[in-house]
Protein backbone atom coordinates (compact mmCIF):
# COMPACT_ATOMS: atom_id res chain seq x y z
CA UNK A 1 156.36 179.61 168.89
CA UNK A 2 154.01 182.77 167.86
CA UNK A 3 151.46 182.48 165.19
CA UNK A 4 152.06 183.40 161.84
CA UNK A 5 151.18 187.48 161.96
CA UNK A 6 149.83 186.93 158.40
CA UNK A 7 146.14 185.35 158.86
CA UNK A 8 143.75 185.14 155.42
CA UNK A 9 140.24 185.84 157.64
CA UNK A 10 137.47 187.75 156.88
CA UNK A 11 138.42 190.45 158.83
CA UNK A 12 141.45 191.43 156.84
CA UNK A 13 140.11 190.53 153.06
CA UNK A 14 136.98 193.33 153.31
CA UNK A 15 136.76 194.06 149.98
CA UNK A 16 137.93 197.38 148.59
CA UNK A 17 135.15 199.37 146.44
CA UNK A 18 133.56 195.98 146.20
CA UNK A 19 135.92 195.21 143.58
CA UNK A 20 136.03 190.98 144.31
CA UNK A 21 139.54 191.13 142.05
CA UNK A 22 141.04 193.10 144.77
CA UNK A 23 139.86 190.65 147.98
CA UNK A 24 140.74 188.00 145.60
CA UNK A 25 144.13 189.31 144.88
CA UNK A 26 144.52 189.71 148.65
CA UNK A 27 143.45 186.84 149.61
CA UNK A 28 145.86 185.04 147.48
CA UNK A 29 148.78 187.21 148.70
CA UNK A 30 148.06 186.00 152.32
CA UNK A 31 148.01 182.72 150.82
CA UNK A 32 151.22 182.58 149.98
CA UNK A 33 152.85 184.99 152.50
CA UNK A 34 151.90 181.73 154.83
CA UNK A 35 153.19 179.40 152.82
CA UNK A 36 156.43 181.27 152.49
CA UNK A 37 156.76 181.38 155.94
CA UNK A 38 155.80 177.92 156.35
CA UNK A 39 158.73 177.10 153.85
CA UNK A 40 160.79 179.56 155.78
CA UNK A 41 160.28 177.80 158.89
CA UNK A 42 160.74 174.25 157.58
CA UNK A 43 164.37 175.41 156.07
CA UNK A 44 164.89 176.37 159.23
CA UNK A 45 164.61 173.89 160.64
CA UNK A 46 166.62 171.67 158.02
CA UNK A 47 170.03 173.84 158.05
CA UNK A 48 169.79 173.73 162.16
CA UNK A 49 170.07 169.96 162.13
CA UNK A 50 172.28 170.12 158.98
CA UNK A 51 174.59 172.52 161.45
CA UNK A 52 174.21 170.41 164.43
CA UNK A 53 175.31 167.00 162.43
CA UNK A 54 177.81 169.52 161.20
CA UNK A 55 179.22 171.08 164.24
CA UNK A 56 179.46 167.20 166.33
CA UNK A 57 181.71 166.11 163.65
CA UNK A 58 183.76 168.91 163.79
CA UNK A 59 184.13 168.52 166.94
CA UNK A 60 185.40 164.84 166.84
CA UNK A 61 187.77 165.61 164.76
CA UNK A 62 189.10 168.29 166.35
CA UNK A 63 188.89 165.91 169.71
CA UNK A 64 190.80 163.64 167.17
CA UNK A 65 193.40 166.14 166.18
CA UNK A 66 194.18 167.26 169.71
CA UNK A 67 195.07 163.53 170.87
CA UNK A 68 197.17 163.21 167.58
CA UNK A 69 198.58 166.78 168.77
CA UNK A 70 199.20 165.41 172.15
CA UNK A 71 200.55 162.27 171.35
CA UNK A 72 203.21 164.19 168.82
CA UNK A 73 204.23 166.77 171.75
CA UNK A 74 204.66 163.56 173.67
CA UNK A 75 206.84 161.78 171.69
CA UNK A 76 209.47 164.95 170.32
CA UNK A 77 209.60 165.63 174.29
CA UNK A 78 210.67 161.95 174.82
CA UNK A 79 213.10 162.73 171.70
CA UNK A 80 214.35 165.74 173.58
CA UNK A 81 214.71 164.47 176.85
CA UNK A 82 216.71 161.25 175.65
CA UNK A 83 219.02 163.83 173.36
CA UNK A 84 219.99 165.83 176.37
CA UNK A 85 220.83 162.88 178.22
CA UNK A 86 222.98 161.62 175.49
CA UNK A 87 224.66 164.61 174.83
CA UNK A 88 224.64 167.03 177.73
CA UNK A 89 226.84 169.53 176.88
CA UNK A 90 225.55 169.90 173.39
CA UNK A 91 222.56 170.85 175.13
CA UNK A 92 223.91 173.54 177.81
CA UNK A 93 226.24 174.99 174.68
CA UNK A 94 222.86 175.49 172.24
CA UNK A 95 220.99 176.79 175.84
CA UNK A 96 223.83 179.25 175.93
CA UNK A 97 223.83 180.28 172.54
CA UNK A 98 220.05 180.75 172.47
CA UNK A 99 220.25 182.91 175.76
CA UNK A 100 223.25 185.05 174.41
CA UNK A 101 221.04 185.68 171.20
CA UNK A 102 218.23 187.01 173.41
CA UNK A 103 220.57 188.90 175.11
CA UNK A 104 221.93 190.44 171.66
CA UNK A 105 218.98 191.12 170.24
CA UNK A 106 217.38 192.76 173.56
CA UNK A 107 220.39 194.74 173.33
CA UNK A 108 220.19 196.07 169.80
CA UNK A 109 216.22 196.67 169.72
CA UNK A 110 217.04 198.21 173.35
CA UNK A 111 219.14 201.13 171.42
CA UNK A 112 216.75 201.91 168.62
């Protein structure tokens, strides 16, 4: 990681005019401009792992939500299957009327 471009030396706090309230000023200002970006750095740091905890639960439970998911698409499929077999021409009749809807409805959007 790059150094902190803020660096209190000697170099950068020559003193203006001689006036040693100025270089003091300064040198206080580059004090705290490296704190700040040590504090900067630290929080950083914090809300990554804070994110990362964050993100692996999210996805368990989304892991956890597609099983339930699967599991429910399972079972109404079983439901399904067992309801044709049990009443076949119930099925083919709602089939029909579905496909005749389609048909209906492609026909009146067709003439707009």
């Amino acid at each position: 990681m790059p150094e902190d471009t803020v660096k209190p030396d000697e170099a950068h706090a020559r003193p203006l005019h001689g006036d040693p309230d100025i270089t003091e000023l300064r040198r206080a200002a580059l004090v705290f401009a490296r704190k700040l970006g040590g504090y900067g750095l630290a929080r950083a740091e914090t809300i990554g792992e804070e994110l990362e905890a964050g993100s692996e639960t999210l996805v368990r439970e989304g892991r956890r939500l597609a099983h339930d998911l699967r599991e429910r698409v399972a079972k109404l499929e079983t439901r399904a299957e067992h309801s044709v077999r049990d009443h076949p021409l119930q099925a083919v009749a709602a089939l029909m009327g579905v496909v005749g809807f389609g048909l209906i409805l492609g026909l009146i959007l067709r003439r707009r």
